[in-house]
Protein backbone atom coordinates (compact mmCIF):
# COMPACT_ATOMS: atom_id res chain seq x y z
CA UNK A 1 -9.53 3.06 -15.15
CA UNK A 2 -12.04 0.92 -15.49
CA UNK A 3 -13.50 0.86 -19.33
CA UNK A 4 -16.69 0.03 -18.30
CA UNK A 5 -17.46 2.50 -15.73
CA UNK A 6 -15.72 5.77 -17.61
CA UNK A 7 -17.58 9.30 -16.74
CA UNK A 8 -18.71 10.33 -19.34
CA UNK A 9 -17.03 12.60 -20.28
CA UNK A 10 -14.41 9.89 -21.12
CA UNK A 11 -16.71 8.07 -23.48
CA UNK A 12 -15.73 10.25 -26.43
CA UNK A 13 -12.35 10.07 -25.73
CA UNK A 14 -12.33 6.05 -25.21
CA UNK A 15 -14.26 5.53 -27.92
CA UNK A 16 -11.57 7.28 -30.35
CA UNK A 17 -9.66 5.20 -33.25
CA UNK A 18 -6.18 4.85 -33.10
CA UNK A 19 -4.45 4.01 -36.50
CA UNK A 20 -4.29 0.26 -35.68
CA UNK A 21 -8.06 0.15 -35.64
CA UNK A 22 -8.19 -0.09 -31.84
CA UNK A 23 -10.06 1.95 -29.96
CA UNK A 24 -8.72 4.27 -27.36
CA UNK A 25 -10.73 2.34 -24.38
CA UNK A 26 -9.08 -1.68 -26.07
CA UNK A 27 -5.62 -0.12 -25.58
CA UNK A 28 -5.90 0.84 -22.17
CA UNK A 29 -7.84 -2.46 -21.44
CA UNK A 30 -5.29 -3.93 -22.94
CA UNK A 31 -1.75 -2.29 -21.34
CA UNK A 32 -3.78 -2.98 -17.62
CA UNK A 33 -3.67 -6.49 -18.58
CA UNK A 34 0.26 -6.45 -18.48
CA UNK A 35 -0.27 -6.21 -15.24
CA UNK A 36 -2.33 -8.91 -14.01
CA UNK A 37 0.29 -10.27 -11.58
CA UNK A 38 -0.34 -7.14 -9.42
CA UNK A 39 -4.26 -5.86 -8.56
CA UNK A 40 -2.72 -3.22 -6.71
CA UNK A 41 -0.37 -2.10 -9.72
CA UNK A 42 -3.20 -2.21 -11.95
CA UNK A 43 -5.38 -0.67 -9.78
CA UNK A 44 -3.22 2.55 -9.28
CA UNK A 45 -2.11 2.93 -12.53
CA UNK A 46 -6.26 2.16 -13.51
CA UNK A 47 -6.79 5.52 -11.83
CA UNK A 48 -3.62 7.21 -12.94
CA UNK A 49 -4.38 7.08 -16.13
CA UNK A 50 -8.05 7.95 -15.97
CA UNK A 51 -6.68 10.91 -14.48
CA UNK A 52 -4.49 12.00 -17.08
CA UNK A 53 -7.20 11.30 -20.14
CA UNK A 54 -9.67 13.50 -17.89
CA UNK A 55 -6.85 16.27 -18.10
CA UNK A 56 -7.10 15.70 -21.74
CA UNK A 57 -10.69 15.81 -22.11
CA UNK A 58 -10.92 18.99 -19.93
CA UNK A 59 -8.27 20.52 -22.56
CA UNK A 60 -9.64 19.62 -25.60
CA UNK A 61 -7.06 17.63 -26.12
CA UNK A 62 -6.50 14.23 -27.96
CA UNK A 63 -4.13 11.87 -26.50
CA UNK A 64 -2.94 9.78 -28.80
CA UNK A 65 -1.40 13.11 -30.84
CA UNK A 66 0.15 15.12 -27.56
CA UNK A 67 3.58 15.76 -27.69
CA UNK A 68 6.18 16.35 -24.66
CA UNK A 69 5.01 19.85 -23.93
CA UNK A 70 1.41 19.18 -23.17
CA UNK A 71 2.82 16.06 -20.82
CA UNK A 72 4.95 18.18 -19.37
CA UNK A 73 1.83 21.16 -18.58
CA UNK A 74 0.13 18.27 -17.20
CA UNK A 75 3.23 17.38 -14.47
CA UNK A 76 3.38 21.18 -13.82
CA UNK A 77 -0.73 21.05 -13.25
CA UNK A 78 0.02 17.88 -10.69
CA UNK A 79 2.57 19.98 -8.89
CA UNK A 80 0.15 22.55 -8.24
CA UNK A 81 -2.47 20.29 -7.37
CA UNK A 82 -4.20 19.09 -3.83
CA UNK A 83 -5.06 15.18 -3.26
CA UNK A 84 -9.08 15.22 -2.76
CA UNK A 85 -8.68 12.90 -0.24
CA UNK A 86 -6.32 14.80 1.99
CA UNK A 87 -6.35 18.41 0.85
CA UNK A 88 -2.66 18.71 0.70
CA UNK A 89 -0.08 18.58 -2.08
CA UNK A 90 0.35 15.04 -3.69
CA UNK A 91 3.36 13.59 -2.46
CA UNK A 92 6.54 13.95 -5.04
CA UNK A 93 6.40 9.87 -5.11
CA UNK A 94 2.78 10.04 -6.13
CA UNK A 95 3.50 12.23 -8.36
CA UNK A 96 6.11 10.32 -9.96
CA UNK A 97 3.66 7.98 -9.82
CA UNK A 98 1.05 8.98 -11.77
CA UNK A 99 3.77 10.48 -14.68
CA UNK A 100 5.20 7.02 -14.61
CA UNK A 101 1.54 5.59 -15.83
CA UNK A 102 1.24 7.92 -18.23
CA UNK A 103 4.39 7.12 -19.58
CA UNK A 104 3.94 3.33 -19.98
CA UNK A 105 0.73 3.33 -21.30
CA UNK A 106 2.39 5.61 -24.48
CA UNK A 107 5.36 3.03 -24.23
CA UNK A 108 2.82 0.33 -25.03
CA UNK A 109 0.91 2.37 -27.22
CA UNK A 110 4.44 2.35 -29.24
CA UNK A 111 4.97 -1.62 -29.48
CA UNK A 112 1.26 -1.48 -30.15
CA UNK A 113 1.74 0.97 -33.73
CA UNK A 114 -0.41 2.74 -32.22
CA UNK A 115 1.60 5.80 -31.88
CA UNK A 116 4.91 6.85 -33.15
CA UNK A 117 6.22 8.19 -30.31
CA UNK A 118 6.23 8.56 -26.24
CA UNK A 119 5.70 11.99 -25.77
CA UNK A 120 6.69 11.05 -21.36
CA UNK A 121 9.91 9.71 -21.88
CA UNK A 122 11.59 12.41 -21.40
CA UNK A 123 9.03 14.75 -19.45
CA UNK A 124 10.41 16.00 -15.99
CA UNK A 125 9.47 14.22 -13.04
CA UNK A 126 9.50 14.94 -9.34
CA UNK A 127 12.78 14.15 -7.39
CA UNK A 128 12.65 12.43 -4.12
CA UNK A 129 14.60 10.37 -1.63
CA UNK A 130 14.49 6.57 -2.44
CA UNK A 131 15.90 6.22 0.81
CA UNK A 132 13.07 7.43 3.04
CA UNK A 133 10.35 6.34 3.94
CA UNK A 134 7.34 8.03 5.75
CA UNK A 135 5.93 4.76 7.26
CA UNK A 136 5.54 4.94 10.24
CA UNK A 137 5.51 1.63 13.67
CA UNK A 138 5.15 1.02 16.30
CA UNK A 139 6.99 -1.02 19.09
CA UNK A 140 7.30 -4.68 20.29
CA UNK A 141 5.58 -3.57 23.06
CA UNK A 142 2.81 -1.57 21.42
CA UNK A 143 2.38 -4.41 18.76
CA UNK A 144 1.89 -7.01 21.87
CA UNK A 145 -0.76 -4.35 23.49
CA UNK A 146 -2.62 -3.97 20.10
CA UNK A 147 -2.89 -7.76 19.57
CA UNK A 148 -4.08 -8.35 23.29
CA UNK A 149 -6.85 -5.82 23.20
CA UNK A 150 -8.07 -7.07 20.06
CA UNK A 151 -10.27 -9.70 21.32
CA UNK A 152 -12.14 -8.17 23.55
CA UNK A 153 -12.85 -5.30 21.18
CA UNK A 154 -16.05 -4.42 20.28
CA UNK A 155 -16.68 -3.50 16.52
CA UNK A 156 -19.51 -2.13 14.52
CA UNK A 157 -18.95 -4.97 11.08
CA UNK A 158 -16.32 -7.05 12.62
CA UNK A 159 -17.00 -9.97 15.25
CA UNK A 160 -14.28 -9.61 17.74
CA UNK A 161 -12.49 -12.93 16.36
CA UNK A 162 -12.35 -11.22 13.23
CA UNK A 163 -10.23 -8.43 14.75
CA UNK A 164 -8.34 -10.76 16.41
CA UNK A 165 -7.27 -12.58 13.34
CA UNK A 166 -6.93 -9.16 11.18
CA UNK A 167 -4.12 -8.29 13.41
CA UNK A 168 -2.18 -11.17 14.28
CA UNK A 169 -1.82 -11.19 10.61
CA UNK A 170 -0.71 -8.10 9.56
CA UNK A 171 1.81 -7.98 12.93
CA UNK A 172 2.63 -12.08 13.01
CA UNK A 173 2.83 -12.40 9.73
CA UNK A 174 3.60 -8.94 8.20
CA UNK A 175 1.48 -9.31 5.24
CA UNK A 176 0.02 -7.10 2.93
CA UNK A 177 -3.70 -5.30 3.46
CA UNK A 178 -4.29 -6.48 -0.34
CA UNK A 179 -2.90 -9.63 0.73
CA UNK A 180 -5.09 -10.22 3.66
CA UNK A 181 -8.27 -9.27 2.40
CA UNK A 182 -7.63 -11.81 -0.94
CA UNK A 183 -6.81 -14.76 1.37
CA UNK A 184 -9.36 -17.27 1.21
CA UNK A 185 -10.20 -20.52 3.26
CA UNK A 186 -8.80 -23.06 0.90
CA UNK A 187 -5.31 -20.99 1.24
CA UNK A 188 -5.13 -22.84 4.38
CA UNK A 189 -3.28 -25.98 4.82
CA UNK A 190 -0.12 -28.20 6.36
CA UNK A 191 3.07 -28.91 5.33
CA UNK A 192 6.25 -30.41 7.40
CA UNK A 193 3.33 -30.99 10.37
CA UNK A 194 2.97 -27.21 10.69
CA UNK A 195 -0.26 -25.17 9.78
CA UNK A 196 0.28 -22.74 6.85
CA UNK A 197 -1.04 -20.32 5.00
CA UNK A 198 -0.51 -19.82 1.34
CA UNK A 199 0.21 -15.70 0.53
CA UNK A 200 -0.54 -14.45 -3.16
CA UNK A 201 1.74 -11.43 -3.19
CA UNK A 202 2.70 -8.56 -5.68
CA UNK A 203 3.89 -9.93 -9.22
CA UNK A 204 2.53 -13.12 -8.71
CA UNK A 205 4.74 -14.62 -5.95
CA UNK A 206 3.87 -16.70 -3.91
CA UNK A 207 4.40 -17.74 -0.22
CA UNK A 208 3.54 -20.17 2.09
CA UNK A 209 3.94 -18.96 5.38
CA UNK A 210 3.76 -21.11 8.69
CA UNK A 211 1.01 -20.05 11.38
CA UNK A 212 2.63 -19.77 14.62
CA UNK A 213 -0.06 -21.63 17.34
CA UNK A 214 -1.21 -18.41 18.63
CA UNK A 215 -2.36 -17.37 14.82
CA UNK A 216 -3.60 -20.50 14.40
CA UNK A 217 -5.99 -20.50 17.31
CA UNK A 218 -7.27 -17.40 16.25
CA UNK A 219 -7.30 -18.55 12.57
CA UNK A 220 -10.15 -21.55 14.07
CA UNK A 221 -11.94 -19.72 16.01
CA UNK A 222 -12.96 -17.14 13.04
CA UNK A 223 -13.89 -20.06 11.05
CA UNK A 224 -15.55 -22.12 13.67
CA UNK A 225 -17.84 -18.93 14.67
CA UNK A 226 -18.61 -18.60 10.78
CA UNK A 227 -19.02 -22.46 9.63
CA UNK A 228 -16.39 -21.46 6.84
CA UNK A 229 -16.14 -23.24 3.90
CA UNK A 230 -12.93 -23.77 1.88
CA UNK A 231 -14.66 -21.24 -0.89
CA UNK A 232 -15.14 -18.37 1.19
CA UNK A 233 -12.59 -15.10 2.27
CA UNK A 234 -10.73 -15.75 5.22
CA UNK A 235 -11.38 -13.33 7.03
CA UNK A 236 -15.24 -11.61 6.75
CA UNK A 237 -17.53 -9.36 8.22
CA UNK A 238 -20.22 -9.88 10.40
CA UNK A 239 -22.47 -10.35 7.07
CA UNK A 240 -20.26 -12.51 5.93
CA UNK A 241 -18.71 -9.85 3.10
CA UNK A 242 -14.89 -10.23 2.60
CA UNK A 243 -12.99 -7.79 4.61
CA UNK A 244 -12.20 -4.56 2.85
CA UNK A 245 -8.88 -2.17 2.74
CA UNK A 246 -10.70 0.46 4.05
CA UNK A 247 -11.85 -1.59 7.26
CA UNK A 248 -8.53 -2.99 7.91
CA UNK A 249 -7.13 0.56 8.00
CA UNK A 250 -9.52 1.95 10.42
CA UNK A 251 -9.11 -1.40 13.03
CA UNK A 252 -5.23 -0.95 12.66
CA UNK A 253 -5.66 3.08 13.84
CA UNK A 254 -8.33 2.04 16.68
CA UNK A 255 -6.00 -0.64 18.04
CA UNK A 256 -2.77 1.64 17.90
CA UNK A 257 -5.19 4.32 19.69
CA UNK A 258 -5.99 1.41 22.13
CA UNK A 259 -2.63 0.69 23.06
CA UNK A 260 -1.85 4.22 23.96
CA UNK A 261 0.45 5.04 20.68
CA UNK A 262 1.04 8.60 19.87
CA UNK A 263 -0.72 9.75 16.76
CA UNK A 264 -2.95 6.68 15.75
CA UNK A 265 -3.91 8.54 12.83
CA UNK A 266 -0.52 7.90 11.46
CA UNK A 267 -0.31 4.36 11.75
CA UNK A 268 -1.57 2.03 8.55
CA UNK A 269 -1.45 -1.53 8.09
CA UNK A 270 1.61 -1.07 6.42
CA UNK A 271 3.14 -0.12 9.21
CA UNK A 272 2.28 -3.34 10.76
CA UNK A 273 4.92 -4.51 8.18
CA UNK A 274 7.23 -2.57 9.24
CA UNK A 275 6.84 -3.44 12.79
CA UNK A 276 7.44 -6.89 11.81
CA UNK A 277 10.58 -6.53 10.09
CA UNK A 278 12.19 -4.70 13.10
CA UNK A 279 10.59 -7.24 15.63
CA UNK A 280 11.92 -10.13 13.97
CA UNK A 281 15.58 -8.42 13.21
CA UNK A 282 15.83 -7.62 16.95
CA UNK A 283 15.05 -11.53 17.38
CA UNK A 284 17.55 -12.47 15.54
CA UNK A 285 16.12 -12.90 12.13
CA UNK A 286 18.19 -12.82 9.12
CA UNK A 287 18.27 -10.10 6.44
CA UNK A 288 17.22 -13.06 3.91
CA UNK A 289 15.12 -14.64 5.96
CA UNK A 290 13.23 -11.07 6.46
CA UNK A 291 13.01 -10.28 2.83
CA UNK A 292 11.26 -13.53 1.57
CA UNK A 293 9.06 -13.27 4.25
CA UNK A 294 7.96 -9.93 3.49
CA UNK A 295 7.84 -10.82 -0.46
CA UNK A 296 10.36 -8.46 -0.94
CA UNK A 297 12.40 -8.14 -4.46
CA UNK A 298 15.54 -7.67 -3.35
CA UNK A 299 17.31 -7.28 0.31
CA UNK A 300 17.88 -3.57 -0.67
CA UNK A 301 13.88 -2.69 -0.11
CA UNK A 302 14.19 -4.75 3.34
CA UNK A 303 17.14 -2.61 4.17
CA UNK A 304 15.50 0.31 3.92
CA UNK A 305 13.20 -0.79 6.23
CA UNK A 306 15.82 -1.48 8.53
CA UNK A 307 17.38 1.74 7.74
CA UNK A 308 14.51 3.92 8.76
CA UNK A 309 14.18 2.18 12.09
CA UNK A 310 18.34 1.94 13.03
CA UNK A 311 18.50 5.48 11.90
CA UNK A 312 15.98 6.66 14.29
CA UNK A 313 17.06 4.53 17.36
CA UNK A 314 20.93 5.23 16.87
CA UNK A 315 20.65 9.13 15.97
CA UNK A 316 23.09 11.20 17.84
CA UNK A 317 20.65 13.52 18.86
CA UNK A 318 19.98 11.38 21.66
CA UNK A 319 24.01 11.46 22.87
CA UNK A 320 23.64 14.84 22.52
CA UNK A 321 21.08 15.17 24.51
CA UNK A 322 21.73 12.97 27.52
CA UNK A 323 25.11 15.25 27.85
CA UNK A 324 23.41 18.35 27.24
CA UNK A 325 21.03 17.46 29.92
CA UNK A 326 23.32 16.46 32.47
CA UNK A 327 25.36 19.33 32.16
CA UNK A 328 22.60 21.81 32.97
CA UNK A 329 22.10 19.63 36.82
């Protein structure tokens, strides 16, 4: 939630005293700055949140006196409820989710004095499988078609060397969306006479990553077209305006659609990470190798990505069928 920027029917709310002195709107300044290592943390549980004090507005309800049943009326309002965006149910992990903000915000409201207790802690929250994922890729072969269409691809705010670029680095390199659209010029550079690129990644990790020649190429020709300087975005529009999320997700659904892929609409620039972590594991690429590459926190997330891929391609469903079939020749 940005303070700033609050509906307004918010202000009241924000503008509250807690018993420390602090105003409602300083103490959720101040718990999103815990987590300046990760924009895209912060930015989630930004909106979370705002969410949840709306509820309370809308209820007549302060927040810093709730107790556990009013959290848990709010969960049972979520499960009811229909994402905006999508008109369907939220998703049991969003859900968690958005419980899960509400929860550490009265966690730090607790170290803070400002409350004496978390009324989330022990509020139910939605079950669901750690173990799947919906993501969904596409093949080696797919991935090579989408990156060799991209040049030639006309685009309404991207020059076609922008597209070009976009892609090799979310399939090359399997970074991030948020990670690609923060890179900037000066995050280029050498090391061990190989061109690299320096990755700011969730928590504050960081990676330097080698650019293969072919991403490389692509990586001069953006920046030669442009006359880049080392203080501008990498990657940019045709007005020179940093690349957004939102365009990177629509160029990633045209180029699947390009390269003949069933349902485009399903495919996100995080599956291009995906894609490059079962790519480079049917090359040959280590399981640690894979996971520092992708910024991973432990093997066990990279697994899983290998899981939902080797579960799909060695399901017995397709033994099954093969005999099934031959025996009704």
């Amino acid at each position: 939630m940005d303070v700033v920027s609050s509906p307004a029917s918010r202000t009241g709310t924000l503008a509250a005293t807690a018993s420390t002195g602090h105003s409602v709107g300083s103490l959720v300044a101040a718990w999103l700055g815990s987590f300046s290592e990760s924009g895209h943390t912060r930015s989630a549980y930004s909106r979370d949140l705002g969410e949840y004090l709306d509820w309370c507005v809308r209820r007549g309800l302060d927040p810093l006196s709730v107790r556990l049943p009013e959290v848990q009326m709010y969960g049972a309002e979520l499960a009811a409820a229909t994402n905006p965006r999508t008109g369907k149910e939220f998703a049991a992990s969003t859900r968690a989710r958005k419980m899960a903000a509400v929860s550490s915000w009265y966690t730090f409201l607790v170290r803070a004095g400002a409350t004496d207790a978390n009324p989330a802690r022990d509020a139910a929250r939605p079950r669901y499988d750690r173990g799947h994922s919906p993501t969904t890729s596409v093949t080696e072969g797919q991935a090579g078609a989408m990156l060799a269409s991209a040049g030639g691809s006309e685009h309404r705010t991207l020059e076609p060397s922008a597209v070009a670029l976009t892609l090799a680095l979310l399939i090359d390199l399997g970074i991030r969306v948020s990670e690609l659209c923060a890179a900037e010029v000066a995050d280029l550079g050498q090391r061990d006479g190989m061109r690299v690129l320096t990755v700011r990644m969730k928590g504050g990790k960081v990676r330097t990553r080698p650019l293969p020649a072919p991403v490389a190429s692509l990586v001069d020709a953006h920046l030669t077209e442009r006359d880049a300087g080392r203080d501008e975005p990498l990657v940019t529009t045709r007005v020179g305006a940093r690349i957004s999320r939102h365009q990177v997700s629509r160029l990633v659904q045209r180029a699947a659609a390009q390269a003949g892929v069933e349902m485009p609409q399903t495919i996100t620039p995080h599956s291009m990470r995906h894609t490059f972590n079962t790519i480079a594991r049917q090359r040959g690429a280590a399981l640690e190798d894979r996971r520092d590459a992708l910024g991973h926190s432990s093997a066990a997330i990279t697994q899983l990505y290998d899981h939902v891929a080797l579960s799909l391609t060695g399901d017995p469903a397709h033994l099954v069928a093969a005999a099934t079939g031959r025996a009704s020749d």
